[in-house]
C-alpha atoms as a PDB file:
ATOM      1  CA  UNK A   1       0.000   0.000   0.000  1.00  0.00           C
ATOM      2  CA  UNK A   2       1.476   3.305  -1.068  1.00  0.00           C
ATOM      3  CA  UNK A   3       0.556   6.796   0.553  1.00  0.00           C
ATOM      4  CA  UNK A   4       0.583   9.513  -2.044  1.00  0.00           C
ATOM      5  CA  UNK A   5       1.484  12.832  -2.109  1.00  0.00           C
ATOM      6  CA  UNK A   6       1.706  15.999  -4.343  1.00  0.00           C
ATOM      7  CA  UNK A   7       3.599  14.731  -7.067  1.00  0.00           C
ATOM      8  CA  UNK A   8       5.242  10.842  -5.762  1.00  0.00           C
ATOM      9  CA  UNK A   9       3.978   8.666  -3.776  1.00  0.00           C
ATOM     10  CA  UNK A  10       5.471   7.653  -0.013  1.00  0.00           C
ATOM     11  CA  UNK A  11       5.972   3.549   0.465  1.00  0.00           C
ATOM     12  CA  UNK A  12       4.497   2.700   4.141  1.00  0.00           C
ATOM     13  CA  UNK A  13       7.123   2.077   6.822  1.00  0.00           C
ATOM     14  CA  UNK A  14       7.202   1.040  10.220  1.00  0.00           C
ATOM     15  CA  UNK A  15       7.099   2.134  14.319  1.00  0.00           C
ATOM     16  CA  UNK A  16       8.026   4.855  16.053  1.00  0.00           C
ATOM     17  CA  UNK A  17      10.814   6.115  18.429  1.00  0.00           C
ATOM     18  CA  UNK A  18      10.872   9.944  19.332  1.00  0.00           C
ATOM     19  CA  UNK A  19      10.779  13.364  18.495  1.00  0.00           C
ATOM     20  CA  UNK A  20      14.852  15.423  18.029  1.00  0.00           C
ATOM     21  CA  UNK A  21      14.016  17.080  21.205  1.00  0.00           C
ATOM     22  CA  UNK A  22      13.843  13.747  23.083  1.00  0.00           C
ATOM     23  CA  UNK A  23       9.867  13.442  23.178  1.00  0.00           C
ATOM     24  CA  UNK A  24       8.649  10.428  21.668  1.00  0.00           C
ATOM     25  CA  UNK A  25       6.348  10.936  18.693  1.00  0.00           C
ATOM     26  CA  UNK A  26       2.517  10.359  19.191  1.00  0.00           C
ATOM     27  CA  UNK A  27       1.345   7.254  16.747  1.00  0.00           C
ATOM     28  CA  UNK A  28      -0.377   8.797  14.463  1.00  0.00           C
ATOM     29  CA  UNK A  29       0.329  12.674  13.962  1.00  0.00           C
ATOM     30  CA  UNK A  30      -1.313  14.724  11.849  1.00  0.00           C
ATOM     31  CA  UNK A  31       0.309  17.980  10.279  1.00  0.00           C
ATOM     32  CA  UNK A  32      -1.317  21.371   8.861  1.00  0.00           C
ATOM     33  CA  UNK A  33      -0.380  20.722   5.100  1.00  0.00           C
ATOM     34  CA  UNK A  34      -1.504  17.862   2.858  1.00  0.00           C
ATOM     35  CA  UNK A  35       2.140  18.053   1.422  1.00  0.00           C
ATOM     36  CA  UNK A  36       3.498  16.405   4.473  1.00  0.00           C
ATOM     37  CA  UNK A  37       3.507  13.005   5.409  1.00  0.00           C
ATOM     38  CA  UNK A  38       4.325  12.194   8.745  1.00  0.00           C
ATOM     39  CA  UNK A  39       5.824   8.332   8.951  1.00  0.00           C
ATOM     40  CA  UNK A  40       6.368   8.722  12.773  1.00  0.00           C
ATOM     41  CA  UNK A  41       5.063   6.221  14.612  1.00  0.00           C
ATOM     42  CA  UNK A  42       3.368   4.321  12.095  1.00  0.00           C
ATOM     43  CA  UNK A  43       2.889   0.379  12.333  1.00  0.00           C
ATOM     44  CA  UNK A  44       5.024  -2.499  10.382  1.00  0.00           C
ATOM     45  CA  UNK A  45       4.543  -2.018   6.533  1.00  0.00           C
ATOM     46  CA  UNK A  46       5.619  -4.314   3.766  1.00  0.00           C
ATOM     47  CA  UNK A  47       8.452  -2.981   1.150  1.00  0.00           C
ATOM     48  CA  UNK A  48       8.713   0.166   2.506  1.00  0.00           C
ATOM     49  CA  UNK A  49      10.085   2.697  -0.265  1.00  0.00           C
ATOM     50  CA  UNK A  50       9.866   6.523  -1.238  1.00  0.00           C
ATOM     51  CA  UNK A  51       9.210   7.304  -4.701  1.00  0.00           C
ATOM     52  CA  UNK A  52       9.395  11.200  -6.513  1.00  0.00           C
ATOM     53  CA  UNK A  53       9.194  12.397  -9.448  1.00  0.00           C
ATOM     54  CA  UNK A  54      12.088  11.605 -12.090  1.00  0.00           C
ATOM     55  CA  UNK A  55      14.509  15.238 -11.778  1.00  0.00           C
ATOM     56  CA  UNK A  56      12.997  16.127  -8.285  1.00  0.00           C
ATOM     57  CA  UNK A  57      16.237  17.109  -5.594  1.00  0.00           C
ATOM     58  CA  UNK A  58      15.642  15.336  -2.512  1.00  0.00           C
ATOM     59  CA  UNK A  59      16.929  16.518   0.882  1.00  0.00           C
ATOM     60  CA  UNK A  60      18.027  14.146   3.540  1.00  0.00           C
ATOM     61  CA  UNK A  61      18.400  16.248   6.539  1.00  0.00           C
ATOM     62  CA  UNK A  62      18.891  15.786  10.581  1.00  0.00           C
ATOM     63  CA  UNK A  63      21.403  15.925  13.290  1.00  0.00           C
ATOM     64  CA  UNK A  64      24.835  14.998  13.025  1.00  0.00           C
ATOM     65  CA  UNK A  65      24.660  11.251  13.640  1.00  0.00           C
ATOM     66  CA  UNK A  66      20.983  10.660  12.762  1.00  0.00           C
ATOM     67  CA  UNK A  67      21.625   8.200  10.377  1.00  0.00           C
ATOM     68  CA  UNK A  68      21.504  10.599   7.034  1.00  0.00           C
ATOM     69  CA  UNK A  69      24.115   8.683   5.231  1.00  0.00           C
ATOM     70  CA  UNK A  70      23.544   5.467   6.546  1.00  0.00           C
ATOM     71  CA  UNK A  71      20.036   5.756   5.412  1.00  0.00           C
ATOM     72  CA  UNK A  72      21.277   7.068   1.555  1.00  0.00           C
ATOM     73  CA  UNK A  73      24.100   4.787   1.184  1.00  0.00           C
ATOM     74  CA  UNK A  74      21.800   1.826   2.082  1.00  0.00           C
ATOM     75  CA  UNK A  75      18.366   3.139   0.367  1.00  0.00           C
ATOM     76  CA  UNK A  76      18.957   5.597  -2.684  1.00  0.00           C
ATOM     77  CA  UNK A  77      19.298   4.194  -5.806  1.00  0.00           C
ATOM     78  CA  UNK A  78      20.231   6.936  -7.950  1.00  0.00           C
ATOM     79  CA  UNK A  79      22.514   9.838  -8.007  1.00  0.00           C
ATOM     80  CA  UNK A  80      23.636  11.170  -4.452  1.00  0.00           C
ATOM     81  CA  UNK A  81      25.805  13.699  -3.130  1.00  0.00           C
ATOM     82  CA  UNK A  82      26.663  13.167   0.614  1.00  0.00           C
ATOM     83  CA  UNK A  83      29.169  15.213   1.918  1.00  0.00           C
ATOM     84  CA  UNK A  84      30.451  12.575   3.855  1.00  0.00           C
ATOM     85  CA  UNK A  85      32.272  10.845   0.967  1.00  0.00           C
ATOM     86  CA  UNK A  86      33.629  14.236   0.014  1.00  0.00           C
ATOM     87  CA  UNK A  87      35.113  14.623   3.517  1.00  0.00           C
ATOM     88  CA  UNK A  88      36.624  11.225   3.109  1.00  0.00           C
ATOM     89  CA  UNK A  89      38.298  11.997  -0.036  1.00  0.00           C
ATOM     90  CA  UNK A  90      39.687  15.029   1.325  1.00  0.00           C
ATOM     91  CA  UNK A  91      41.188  12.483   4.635  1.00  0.00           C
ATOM     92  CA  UNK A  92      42.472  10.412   1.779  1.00  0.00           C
ATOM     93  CA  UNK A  93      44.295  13.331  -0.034  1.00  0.00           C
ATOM     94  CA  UNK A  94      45.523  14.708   3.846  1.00  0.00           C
ATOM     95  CA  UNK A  95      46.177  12.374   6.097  1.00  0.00           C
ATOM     96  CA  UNK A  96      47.272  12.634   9.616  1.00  0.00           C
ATOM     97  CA  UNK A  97      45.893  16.876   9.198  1.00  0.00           C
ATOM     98  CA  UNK A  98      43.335  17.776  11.227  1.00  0.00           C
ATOM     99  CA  UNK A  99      40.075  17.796   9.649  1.00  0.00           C
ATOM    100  CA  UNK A 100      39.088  21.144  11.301  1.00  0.00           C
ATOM    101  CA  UNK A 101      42.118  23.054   9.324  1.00  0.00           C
ATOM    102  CA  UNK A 102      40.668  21.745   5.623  1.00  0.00           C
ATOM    103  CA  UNK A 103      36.711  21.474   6.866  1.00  0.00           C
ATOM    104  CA  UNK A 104      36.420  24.958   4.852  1.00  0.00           C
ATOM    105  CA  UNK A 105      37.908  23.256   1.550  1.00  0.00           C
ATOM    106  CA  UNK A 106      36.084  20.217   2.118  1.00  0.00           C
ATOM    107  CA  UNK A 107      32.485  22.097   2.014  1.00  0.00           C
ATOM    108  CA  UNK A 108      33.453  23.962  -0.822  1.00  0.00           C
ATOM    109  CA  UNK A 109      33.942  21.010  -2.376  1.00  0.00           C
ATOM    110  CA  UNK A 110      30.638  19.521  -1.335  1.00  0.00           C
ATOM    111  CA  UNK A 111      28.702  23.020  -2.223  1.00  0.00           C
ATOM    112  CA  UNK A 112      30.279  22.765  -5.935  1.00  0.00           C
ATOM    113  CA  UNK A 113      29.905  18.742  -6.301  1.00  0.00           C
ATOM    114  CA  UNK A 114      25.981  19.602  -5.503  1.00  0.00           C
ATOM    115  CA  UNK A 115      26.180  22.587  -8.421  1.00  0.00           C
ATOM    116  CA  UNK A 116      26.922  20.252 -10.812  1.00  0.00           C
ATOM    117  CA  UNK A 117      24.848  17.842 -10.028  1.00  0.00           C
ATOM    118  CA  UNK A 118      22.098  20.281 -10.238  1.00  0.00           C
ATOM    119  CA  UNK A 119      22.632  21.472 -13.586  1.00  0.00           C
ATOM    120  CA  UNK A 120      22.949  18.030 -14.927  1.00  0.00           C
ATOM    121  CA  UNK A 121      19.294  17.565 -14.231  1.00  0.00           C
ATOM    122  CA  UNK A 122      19.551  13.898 -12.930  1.00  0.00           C
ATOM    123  CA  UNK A 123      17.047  12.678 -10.484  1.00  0.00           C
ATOM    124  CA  UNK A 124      19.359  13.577  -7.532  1.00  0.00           C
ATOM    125  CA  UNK A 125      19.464  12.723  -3.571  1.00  0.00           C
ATOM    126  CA  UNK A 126      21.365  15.351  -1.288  1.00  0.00           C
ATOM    127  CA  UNK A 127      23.273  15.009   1.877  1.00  0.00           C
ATOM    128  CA  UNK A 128      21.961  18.223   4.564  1.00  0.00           C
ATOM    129  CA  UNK A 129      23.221  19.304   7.585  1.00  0.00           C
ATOM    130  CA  UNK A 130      20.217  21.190   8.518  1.00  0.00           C
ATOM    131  CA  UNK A 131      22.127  24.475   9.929  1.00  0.00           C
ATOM    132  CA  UNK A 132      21.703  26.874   6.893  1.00  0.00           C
ATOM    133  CA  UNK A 133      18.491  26.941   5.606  1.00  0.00           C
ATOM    134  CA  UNK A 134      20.323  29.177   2.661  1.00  0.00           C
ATOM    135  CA  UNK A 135      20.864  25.551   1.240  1.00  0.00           C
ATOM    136  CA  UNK A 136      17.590  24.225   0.970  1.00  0.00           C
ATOM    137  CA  UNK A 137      16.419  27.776  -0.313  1.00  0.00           C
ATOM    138  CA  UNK A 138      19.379  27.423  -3.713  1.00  0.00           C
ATOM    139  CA  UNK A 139      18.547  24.033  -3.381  1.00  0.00           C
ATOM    140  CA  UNK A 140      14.995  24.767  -3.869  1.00  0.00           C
ATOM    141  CA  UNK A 141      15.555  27.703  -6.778  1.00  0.00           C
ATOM    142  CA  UNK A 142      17.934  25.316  -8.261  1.00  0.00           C
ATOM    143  CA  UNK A 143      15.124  22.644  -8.700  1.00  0.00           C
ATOM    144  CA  UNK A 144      12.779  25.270 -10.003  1.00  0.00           C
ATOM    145  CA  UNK A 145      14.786  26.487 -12.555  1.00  0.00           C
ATOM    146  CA  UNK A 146      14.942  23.571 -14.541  1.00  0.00           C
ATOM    147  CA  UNK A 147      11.036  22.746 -13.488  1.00  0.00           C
ATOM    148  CA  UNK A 148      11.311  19.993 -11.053  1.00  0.00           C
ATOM    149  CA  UNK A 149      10.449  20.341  -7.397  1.00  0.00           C
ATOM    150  CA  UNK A 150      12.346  19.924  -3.965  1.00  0.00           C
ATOM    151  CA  UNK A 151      11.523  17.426  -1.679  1.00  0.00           C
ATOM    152  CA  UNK A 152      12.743  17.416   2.308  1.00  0.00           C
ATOM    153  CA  UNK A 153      13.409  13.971   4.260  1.00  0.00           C
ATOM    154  CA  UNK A 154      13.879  14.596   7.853  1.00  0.00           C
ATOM    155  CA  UNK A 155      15.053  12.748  10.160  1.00  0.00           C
ATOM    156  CA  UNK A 156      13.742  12.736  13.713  1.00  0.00           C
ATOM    157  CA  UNK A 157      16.267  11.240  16.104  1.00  0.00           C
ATOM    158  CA  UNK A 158      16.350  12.072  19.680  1.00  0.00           C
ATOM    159  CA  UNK A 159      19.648  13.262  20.913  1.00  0.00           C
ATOM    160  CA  UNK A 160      20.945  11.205  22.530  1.00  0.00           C
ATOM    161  CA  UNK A 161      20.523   8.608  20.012  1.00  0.00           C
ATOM    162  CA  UNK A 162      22.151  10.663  17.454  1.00  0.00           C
ATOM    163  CA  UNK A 163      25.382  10.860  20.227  1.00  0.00           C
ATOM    164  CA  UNK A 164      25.410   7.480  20.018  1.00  0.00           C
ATOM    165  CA  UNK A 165      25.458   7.590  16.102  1.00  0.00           C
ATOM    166  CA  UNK A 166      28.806  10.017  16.047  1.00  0.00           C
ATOM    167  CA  UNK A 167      30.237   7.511  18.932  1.00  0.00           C
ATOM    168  CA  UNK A 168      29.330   4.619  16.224  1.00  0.00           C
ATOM    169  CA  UNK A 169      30.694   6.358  13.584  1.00  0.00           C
ATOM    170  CA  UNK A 170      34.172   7.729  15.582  1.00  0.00           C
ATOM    171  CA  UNK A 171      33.518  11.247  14.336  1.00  0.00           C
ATOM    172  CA  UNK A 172      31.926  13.612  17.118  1.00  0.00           C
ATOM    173  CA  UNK A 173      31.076  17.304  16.544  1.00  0.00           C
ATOM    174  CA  UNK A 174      31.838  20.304  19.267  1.00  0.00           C
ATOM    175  CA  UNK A 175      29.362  20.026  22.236  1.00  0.00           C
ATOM    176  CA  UNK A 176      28.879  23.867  20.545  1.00  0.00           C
ATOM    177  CA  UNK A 177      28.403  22.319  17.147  1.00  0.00           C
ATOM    178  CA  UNK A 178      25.765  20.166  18.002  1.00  0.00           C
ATOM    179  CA  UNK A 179      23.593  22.566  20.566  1.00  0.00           C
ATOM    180  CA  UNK A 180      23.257  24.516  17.144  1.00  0.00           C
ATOM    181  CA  UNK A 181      22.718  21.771  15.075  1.00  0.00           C
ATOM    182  CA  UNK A 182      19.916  20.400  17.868  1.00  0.00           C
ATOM    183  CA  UNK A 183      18.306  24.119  17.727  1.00  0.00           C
ATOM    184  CA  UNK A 184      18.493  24.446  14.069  1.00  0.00           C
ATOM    185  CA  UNK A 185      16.247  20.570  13.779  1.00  0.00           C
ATOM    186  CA  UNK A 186      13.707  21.405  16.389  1.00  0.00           C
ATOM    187  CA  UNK A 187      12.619  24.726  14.387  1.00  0.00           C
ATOM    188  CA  UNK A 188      12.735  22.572  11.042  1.00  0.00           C
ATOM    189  CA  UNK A 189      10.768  20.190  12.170  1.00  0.00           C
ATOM    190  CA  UNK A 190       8.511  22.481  14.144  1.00  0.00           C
ATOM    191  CA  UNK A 191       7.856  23.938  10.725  1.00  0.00           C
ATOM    192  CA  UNK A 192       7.341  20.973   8.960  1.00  0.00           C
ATOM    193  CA  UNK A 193       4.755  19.851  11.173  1.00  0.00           C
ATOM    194  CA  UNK A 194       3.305  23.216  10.945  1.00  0.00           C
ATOM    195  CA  UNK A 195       2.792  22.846   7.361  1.00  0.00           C
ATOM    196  CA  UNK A 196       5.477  25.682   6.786  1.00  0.00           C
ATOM    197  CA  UNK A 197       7.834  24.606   4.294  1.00  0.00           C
ATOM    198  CA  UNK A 198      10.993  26.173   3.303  1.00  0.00           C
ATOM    199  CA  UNK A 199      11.182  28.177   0.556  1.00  0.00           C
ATOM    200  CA  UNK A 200      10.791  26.418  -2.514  1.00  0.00           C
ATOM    201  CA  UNK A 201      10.041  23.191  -1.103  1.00  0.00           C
ATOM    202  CA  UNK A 202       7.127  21.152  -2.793  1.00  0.00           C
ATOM    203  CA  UNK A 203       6.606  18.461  -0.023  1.00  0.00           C
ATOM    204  CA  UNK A 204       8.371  16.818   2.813  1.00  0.00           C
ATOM    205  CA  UNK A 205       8.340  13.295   5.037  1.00  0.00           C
ATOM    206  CA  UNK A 206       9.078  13.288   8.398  1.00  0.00           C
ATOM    207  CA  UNK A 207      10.766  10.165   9.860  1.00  0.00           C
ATOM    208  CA  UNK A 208      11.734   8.517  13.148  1.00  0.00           C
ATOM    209  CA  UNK A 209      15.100   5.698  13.357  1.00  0.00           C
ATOM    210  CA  UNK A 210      12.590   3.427  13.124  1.00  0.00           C
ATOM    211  CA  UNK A 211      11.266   4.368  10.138  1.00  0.00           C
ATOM    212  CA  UNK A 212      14.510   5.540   8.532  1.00  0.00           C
ATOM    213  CA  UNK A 213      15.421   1.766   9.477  1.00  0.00           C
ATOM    214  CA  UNK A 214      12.611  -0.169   7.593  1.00  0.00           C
ATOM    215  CA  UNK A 215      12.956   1.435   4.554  1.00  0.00           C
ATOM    216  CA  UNK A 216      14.524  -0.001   1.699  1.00  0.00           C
ATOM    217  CA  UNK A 217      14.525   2.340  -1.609  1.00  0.00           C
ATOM    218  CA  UNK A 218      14.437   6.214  -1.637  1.00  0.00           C
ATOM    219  CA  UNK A 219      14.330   6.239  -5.938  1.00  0.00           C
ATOM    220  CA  UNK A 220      12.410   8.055  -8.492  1.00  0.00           C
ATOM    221  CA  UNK A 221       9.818   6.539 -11.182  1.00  0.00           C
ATOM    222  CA  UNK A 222       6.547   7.777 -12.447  1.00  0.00           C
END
């Protein structure tokens, strides 16, 4: 059974966890806008899968250890840009240099990676970090311009469960770093749940681990 929305169509997933703040998520949550679906919370589902339009930019976004490129690197099955694998390049290319002297050269990177990608037109998937809503805004003119829409994925983790993802991982961010990163989620997905979408953005799916965990594809057909 598929859930549909403004232009794709959202694959049921599973169970619930919490809410980034740290309050679980009620079953079965409605939002203000029929352009959200909220997959919090929701009961075992069979095949579990997101499907958009062919062209549309996705964006995966949530705190730092979340599960954002877990989630693409298991699920997406088309073009992606995490910038992730663009900081591991740049550790490949520098080793044994701190990453904080080259982080600067290593979003650059990422920011022009996601350019061309974007004016290539391909069906494309997009890593977030959810502080600068600046990127989802080009993100969203970006799609526009060539007539496709922006879609949001966001990933509601609790925080302490995200903690546990950059201890899994081996990569932490600042105890600074994250308080703005925490701050920056809440308001997103306060907005999202609202109905308030950011600029440009055609539709959005809210998610708990639970749900990030049961699903399978994140792809694009008609």
């Amino acid at each position: 059974m598929t859930v549909g929305h403004e232009r794709g169509r959202v694959g049921k997933v599973p169970a619930p966890r919490g809410a980034g703040g740290g309050v679980p998520a009620p079953r079965a949550r409605s939002t203000a806008n029929e352009a959200v679906r909220d997959l919090r919370g929701r009961p075992e589902q069979a095949e579990p899968e997101l499907l958009f339009d062919p062209g549309d930019v996705v964006v995966v976004s949530g705190l730092p250890g979340s599960g954002k490129t877990t989630l693409m690197r298991r699920a997406v099955t088309d073009r992606r840009i995490d910038s992730q694998d663009t900081r591991l390049a740049w550790q490949r290319r520098l080793p044994g240099i701190p990453y904080a002297l080259y982080r600067p050269l290593t979003r650059t990177a990422h920011f022009v990676r996601t350019w061309w990608a974007l004016r290539s037109g391909d069906s494309l998937v997009v890593h977030d970090c959810g502080t600068q809503a600046w990127v989802r805004h080009w993100l969203g003119r970006g799609a526009r311009r060539r007539g496709r829409a922006l879609r949001l994925i966001v990933l509601d983790v609790p925080a302490d469960v995200a903690l546990e993802g950059q201890a899994t991982r081996g990569r932490w961010v600042s105890k600074y770093a994250f308080a703005r990163h925490r701050g920056a989620a809440r308001r997103l997905i306060a907005q999202v749940e609202a109905g308030r979408l950011p600029t440009g953005c055609a539709g959005a799916v809210l998610l708990d681990r639970d749900a990030a965990s049961a699903l399978r594809r994140i792809g694009f057909g008609q």
